[in-house]
Protein backbone atom coordinates (compact mmCIF):
# COMPACT_ATOMS: atom_id res chain seq x y z
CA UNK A 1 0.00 0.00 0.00
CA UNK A 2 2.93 2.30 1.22
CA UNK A 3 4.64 1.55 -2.39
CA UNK A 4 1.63 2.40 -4.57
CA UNK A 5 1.23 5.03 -2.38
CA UNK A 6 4.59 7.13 -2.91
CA UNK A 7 4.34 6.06 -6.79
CA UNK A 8 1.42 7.98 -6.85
CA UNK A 9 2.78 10.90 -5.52
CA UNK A 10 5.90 10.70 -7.14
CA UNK A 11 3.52 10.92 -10.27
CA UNK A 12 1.52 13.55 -9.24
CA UNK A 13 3.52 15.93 -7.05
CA UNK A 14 1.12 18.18 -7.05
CA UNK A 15 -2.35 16.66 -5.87
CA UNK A 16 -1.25 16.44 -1.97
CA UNK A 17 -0.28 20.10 -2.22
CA UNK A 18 -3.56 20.66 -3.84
CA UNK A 19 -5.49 18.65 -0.84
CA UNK A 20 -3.71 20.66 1.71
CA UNK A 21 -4.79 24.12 -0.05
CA UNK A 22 -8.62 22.32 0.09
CA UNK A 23 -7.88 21.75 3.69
CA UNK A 24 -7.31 25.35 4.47
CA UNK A 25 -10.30 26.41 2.73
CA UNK A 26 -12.25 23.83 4.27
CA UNK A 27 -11.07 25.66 7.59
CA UNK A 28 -11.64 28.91 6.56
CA UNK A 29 -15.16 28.02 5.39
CA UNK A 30 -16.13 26.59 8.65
CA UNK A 31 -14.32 29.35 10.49
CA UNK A 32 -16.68 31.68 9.10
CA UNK A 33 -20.53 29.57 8.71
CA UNK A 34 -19.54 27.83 12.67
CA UNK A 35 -17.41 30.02 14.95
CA UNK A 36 -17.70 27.83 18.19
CA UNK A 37 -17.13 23.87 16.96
CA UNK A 38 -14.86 21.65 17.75
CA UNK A 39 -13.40 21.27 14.35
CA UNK A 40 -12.58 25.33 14.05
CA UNK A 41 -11.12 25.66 17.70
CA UNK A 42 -8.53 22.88 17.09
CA UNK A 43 -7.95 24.02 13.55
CA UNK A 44 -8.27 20.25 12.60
CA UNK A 45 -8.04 20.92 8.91
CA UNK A 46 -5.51 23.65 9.31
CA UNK A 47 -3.28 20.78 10.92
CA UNK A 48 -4.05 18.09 8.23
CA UNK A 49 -3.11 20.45 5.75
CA UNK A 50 0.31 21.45 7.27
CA UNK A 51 1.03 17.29 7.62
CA UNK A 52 -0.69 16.66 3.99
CA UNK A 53 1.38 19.03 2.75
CA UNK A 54 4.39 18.66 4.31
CA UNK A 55 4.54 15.10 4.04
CA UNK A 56 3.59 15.34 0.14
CA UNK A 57 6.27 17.15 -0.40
CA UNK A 58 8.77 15.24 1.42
CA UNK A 59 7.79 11.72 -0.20
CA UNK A 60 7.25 13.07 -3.59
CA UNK A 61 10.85 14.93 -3.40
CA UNK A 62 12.66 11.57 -1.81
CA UNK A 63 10.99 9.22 -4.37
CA UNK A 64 11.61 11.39 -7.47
């Protein structure tokens, strides 16, 4: 799973940048229509962008 995983990315660099970007809007979004949830005062998809991201990069770079 891990292999077709990273030959994915290493295909598509770009689509787990992509995700993370949806991630922040997703945040932003939900910021804005529900102020007092759970899911906007931990920033939940502000954090799973930053790791989507982040790790996307990383794998995508390293199997390249």
């Amino acid at each position: 799973m891990v292999n077709r995983l990273s030959d994915y990315i290493a295909e598509h660099k770009g689509v787990p940048v992509l995700i993370a970007v949806v991630f922040v809007v997703v945040n932003f979004v939900l910021g804005v229509l529900a102020p007092g949830s759970w899911l906007v005062t931990s920033n939940l998809f502000l954090h799973l962008a930053v790791i989507t991201g982040l790790l996307g990069i990383l794998i995508g770079d390293a199997v390249a």
